[in-house]
Protein backbone atom coordinates (compact mmCIF):
# COMPACT_ATOMS: atom_id res chain seq x y z
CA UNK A 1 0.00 0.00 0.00
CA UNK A 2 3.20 2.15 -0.01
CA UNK A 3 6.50 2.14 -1.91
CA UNK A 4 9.16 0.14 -1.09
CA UNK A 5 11.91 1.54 0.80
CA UNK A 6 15.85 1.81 -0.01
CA UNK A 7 16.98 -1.00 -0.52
CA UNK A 8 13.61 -2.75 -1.12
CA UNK A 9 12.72 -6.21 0.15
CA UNK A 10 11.31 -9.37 -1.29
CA UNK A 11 8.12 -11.71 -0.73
CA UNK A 12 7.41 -15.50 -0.90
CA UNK A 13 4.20 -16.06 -3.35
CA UNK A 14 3.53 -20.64 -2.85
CA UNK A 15 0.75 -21.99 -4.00
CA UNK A 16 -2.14 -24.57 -3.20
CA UNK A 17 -3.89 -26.80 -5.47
CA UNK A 18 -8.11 -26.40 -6.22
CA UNK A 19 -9.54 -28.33 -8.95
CA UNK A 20 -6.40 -27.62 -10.94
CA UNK A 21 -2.97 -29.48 -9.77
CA UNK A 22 0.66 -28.63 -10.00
CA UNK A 23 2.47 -29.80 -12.73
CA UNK A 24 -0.31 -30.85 -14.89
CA UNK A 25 -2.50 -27.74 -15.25
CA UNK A 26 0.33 -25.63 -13.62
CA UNK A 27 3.56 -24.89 -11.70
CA UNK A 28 3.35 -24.36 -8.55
CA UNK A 29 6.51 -23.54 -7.46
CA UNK A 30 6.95 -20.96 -4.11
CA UNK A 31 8.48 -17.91 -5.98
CA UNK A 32 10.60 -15.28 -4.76
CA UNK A 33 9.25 -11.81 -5.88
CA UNK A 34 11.62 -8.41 -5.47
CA UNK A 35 9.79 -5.10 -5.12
CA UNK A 36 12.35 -2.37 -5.88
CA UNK A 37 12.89 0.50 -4.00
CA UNK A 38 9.73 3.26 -4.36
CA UNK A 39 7.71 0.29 -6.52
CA UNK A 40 4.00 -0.37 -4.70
CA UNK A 41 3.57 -3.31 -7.30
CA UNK A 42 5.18 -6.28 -8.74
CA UNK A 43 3.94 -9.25 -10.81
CA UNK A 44 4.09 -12.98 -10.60
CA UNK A 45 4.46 -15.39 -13.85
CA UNK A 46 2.47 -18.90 -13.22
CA UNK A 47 3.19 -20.71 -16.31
CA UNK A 48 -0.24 -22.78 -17.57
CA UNK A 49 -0.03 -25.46 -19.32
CA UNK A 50 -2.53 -26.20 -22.51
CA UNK A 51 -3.84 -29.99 -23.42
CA UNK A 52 -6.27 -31.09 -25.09
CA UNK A 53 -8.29 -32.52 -22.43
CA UNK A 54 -12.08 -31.55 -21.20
CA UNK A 55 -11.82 -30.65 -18.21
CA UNK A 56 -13.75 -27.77 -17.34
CA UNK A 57 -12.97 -24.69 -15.80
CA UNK A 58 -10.00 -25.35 -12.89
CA UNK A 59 -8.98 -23.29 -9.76
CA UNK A 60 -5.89 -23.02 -7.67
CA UNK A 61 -4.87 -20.48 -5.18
CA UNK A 62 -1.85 -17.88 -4.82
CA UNK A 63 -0.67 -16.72 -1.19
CA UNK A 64 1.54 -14.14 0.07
CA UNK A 65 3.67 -16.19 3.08
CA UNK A 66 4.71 -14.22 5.44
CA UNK A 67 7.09 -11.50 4.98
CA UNK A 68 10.68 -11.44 7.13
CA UNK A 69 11.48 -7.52 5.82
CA UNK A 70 11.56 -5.32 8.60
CA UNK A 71 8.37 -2.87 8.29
CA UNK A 72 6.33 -4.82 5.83
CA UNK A 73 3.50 -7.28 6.68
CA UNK A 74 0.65 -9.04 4.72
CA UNK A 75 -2.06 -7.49 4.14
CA UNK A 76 -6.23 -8.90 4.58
CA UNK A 77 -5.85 -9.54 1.23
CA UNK A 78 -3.15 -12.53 1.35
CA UNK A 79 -4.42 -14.86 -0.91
CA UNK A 80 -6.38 -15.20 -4.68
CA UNK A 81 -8.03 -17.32 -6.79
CA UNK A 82 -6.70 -17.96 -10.14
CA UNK A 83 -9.21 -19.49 -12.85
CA UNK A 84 -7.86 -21.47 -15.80
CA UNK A 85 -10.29 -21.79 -18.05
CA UNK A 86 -10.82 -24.93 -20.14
CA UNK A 87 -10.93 -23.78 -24.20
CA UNK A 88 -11.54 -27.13 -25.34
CA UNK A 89 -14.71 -28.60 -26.20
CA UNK A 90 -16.70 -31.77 -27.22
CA UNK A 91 -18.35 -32.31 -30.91
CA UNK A 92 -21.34 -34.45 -30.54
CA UNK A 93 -22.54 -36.04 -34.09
CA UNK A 94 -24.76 -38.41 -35.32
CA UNK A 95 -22.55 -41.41 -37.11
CA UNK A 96 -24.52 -42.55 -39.38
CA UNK A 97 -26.74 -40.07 -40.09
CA UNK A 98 -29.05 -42.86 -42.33
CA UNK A 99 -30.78 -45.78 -41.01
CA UNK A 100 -33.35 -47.87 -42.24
CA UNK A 101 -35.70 -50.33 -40.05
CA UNK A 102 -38.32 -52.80 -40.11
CA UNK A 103 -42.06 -52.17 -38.58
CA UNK A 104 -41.32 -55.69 -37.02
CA UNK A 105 -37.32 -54.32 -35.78
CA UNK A 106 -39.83 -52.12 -32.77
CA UNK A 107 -36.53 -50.23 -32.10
CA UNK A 108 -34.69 -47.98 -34.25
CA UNK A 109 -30.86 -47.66 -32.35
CA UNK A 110 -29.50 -44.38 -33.31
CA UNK A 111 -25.79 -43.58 -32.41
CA UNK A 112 -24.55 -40.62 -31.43
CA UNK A 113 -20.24 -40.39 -30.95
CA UNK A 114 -17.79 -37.64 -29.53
CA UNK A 115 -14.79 -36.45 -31.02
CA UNK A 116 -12.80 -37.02 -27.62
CA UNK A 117 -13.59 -38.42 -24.28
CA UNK A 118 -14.77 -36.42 -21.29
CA UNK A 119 -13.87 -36.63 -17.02
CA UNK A 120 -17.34 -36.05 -16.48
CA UNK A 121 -20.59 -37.74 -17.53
CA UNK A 122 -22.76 -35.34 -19.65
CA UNK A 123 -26.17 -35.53 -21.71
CA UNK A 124 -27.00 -34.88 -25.06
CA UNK A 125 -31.14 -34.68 -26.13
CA UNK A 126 -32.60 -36.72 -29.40
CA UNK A 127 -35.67 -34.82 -30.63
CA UNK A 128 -37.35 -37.50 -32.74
CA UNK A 129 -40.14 -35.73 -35.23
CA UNK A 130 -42.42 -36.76 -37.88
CA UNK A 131 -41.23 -36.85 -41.55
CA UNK A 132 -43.61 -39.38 -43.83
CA UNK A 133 -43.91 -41.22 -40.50
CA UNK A 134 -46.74 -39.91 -37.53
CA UNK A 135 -46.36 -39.92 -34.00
CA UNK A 136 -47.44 -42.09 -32.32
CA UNK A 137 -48.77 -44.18 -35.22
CA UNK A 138 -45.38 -45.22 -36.72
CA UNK A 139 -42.95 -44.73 -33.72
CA UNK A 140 -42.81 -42.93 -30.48
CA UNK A 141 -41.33 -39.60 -31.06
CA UNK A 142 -40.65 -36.76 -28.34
CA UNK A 143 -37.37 -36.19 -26.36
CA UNK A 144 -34.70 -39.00 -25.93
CA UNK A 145 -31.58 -39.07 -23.60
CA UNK A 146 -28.14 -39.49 -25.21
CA UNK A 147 -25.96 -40.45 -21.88
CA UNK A 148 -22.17 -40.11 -22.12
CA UNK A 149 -20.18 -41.72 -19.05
CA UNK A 150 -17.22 -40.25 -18.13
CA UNK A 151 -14.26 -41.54 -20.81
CA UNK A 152 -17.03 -42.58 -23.18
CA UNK A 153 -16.87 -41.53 -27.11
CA UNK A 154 -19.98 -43.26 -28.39
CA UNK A 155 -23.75 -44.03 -26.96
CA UNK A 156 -26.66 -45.00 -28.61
CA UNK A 157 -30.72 -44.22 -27.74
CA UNK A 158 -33.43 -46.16 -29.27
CA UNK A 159 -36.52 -45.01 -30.38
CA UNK A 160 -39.78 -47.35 -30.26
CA UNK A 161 -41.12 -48.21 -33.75
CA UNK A 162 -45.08 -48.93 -33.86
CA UNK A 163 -45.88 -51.80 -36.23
CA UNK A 164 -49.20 -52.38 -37.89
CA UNK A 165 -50.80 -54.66 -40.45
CA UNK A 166 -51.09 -52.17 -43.03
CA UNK A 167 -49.91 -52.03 -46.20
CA UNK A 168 -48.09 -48.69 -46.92
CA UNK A 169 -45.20 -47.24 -48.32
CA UNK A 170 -41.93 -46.79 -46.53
CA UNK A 171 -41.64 -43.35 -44.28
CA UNK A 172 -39.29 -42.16 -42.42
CA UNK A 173 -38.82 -39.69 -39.45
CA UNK A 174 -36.39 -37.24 -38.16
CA UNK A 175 -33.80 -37.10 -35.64
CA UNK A 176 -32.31 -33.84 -34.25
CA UNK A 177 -29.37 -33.17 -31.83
CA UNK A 178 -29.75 -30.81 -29.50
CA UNK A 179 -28.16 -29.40 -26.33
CA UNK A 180 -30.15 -30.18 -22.93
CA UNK A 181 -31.96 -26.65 -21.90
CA UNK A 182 -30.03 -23.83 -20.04
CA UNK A 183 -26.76 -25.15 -21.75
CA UNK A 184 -25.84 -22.10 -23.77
CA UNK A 185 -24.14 -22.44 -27.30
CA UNK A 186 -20.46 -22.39 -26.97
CA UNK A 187 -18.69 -19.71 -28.15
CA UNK A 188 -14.53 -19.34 -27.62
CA UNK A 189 -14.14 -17.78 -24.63
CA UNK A 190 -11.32 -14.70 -24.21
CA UNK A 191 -8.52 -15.08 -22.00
CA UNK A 192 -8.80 -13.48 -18.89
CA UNK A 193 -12.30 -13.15 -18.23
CA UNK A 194 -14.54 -15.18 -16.50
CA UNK A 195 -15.66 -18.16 -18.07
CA UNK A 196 -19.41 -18.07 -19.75
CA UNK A 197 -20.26 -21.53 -18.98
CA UNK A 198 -21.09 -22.88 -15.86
CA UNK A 199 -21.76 -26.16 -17.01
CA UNK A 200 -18.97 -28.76 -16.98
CA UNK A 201 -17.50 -30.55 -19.62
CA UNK A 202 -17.90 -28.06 -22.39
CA UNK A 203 -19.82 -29.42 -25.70
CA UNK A 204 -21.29 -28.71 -28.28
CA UNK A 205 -23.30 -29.78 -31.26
CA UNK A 206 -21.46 -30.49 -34.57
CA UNK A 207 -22.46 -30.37 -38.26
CA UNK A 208 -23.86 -34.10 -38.32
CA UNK A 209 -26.73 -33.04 -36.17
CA UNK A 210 -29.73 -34.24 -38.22
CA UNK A 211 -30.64 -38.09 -39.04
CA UNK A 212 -33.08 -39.69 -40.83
CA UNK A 213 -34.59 -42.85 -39.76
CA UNK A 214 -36.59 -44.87 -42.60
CA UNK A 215 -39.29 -47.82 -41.44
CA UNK A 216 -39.61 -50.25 -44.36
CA UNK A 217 -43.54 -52.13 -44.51
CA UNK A 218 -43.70 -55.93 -44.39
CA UNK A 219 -46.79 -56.58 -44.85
CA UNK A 220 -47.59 -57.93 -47.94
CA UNK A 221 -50.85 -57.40 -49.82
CA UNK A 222 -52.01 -60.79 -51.64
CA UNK A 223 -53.99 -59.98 -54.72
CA UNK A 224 -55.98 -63.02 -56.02
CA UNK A 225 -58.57 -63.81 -58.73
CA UNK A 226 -62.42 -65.20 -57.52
CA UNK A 227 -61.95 -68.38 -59.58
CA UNK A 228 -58.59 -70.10 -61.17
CA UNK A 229 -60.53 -70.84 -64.33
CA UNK A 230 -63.63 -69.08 -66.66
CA UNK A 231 -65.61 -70.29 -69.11
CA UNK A 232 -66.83 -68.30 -72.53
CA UNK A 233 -68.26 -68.50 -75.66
CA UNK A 234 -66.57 -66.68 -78.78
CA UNK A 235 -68.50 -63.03 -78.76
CA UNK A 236 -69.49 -63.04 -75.21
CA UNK A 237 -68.18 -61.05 -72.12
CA UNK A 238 -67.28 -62.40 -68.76
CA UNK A 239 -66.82 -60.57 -65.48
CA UNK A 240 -63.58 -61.04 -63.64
CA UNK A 241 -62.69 -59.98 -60.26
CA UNK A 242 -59.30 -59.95 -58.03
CA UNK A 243 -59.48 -59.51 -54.24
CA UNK A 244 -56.39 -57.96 -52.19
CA UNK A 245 -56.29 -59.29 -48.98
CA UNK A 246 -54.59 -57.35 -45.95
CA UNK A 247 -55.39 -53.65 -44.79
CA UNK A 248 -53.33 -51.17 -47.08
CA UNK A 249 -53.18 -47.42 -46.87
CA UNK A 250 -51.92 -46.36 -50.45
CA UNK A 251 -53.54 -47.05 -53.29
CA UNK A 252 -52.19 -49.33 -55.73
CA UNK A 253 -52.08 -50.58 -59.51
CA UNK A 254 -52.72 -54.08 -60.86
CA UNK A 255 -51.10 -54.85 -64.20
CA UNK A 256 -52.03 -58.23 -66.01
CA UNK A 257 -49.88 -60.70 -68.03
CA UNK A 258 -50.98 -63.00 -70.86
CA UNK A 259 -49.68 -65.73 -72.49
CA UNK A 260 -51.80 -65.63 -75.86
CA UNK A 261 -52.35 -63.47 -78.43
CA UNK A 262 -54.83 -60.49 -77.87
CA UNK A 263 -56.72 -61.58 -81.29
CA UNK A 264 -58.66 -63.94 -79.52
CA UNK A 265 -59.70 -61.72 -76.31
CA UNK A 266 -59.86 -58.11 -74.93
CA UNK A 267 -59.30 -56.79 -71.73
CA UNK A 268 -61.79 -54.22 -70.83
CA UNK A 269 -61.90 -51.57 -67.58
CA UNK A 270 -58.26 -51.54 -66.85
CA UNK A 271 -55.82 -49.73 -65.67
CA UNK A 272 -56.69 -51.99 -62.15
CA UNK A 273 -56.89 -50.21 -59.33
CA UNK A 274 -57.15 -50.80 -55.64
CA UNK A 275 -58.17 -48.00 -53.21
CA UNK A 276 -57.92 -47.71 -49.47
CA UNK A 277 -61.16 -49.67 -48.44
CA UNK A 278 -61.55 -51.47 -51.48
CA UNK A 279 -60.85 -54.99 -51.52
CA UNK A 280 -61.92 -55.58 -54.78
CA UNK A 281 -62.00 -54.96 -58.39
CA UNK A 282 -63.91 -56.48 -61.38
CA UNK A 283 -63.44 -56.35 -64.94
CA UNK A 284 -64.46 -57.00 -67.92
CA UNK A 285 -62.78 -59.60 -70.53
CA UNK A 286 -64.29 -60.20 -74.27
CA UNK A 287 -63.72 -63.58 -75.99
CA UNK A 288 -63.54 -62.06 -79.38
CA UNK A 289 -65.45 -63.60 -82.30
CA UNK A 290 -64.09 -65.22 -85.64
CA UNK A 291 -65.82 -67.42 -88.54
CA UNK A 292 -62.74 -69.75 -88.41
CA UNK A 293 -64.08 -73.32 -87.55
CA UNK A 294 -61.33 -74.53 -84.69
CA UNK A 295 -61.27 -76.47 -80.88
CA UNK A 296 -61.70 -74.62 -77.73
CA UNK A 297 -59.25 -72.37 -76.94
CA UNK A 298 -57.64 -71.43 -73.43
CA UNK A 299 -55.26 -68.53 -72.40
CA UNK A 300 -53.79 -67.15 -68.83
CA UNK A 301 -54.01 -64.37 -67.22
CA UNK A 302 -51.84 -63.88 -63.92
């Protein structure tokens, strides 16, 4: 609080480990420090070691031991905190960011990795969304918990798929990466200042933070016709119908093969199609006339 007098006089700084420890994160040496004659300040190097570690935020402490100079004692003020803060941080991605399921798989496993490992444990939220796919019709969407123990670089959550016994195309739904509420985005912090997290380990979200999960249908839809053989006479019509069989939610086309020539027959009231709710369609099939005297005739349809 005054300057030193002639002569000047020197002070022991030591210091005691908090969260951070000497060598690792610093040293903590006791160091000798000179104040000049008519100085009223002097400084103190601590060097700090970098790595590549998440840590978070570390402390140790500085004290002023006491002084031997004649005229010179410590002040209230003897001791400080010194704050290292941590400038490293965890990407969380999705890896892969594709997968493709079954209705009958009733899990989709989605997992989610970290560029490096972390001392702490720390959580990472899946929002799972409707694409093509519904809530809760198709899967079981909402919130999911992506837990990393401490040293861990991978997890996985798994999100309930809802199977049915409906026909329907493949759909898909979204998954989406998020930090846990109150966690801000990370930023770099500036040397110096205080830190502007006060969560611990430091993470963040990286580029791969959108998947896509696609549920394939199994069900099949059988389509049959309402007899395995017809009967007609040359110039007369006959009604045929097919029946699909299983619930379907899309509609669908029919196409028929033959294995005869069309100069005998014709097809009539295609193109074939089935509509949700309709089990059935009928058409219409012409054996065709001719004044050429020949045995019955036959031909397939499938």
């Amino acid at each position: 609080d005054k300057p030193a007098p002639a002569g000047g006089y020197s002070v022991d700084v030591s210091f005691a480990d908090g969260t951070a420890g000497s060598p690792g994160d610093y040293t903590g040496n006791t160091q000798s420090v000179f104040f000049p004659e008519g100085a009223s300040s002097a400084q103190v190097a601590v060097p700090i070691f970098n790595d590549d570690f998440v840590e978070g935020d570390e402390t140790f402490t500085a004290i002023i031991d006491p002084i031997a100079a004649d005229g010179v004692r410590r002040g209230a003020r003897n001791s400080t905190n010194v704050i290292i803060i941590d400038d490293e941080f965890i990407e969380v991605n999705f890896d892969p960011t594709s997968y493709e399921v079954n209705e009958e798989d009733d899990i989709a496993t989605l997992i989610i990795v970290a560029d490096r490992p972390s001392s702490e444990p720390y959580t990472v939220n899946v929002v799972a969304s409707d694409g093509t796919a519904e809530d809760p019709i198709d899967y079981i969407g909402g919130i999911f918990l992506a837990n990393f123990s401490a040293g861990d670089t991978t997890t996985t959550v798994t999100i309930p798929i809802i199977g049915d016994d409906i026909g329907e195309c493949t759909e898909v739904f979204m998954a989406q990466l998020e930090l846990p509420s109150g966690i801000p985005t990370p930023a770099t912090a500036t040397p110096g200042t205080p830190s502007p997290f006060s969560y611990s380990p430091k993470y963040r979200i990286g580029s791969k933070d959108m998947a896509t999960i696609k549920i394939n249908d199994t069900d099949p839809i059988i389509v049959n016709f309402d007899h395995s053989s017809y009967v007609v006479s040359e110039g007369d019509t006959i009604s045929i119908t097919l029946f699909a069989s299983g619930n379907f939610s899309i509609p669908f086309n029919v196409s028929l093969g033959t294995s005869q020539s069309p100069d005998d027959y014709k097809i009539m009231g295609s193109p074939i199609l089935f509509t949700p709710g309709n089990t059935s369609f009928s058409f219409m099939l012409e054996a065709l006339a001719d004044n050429i005297k020949e045995t019955d005739e036959t031909y397939s349809l499938s």
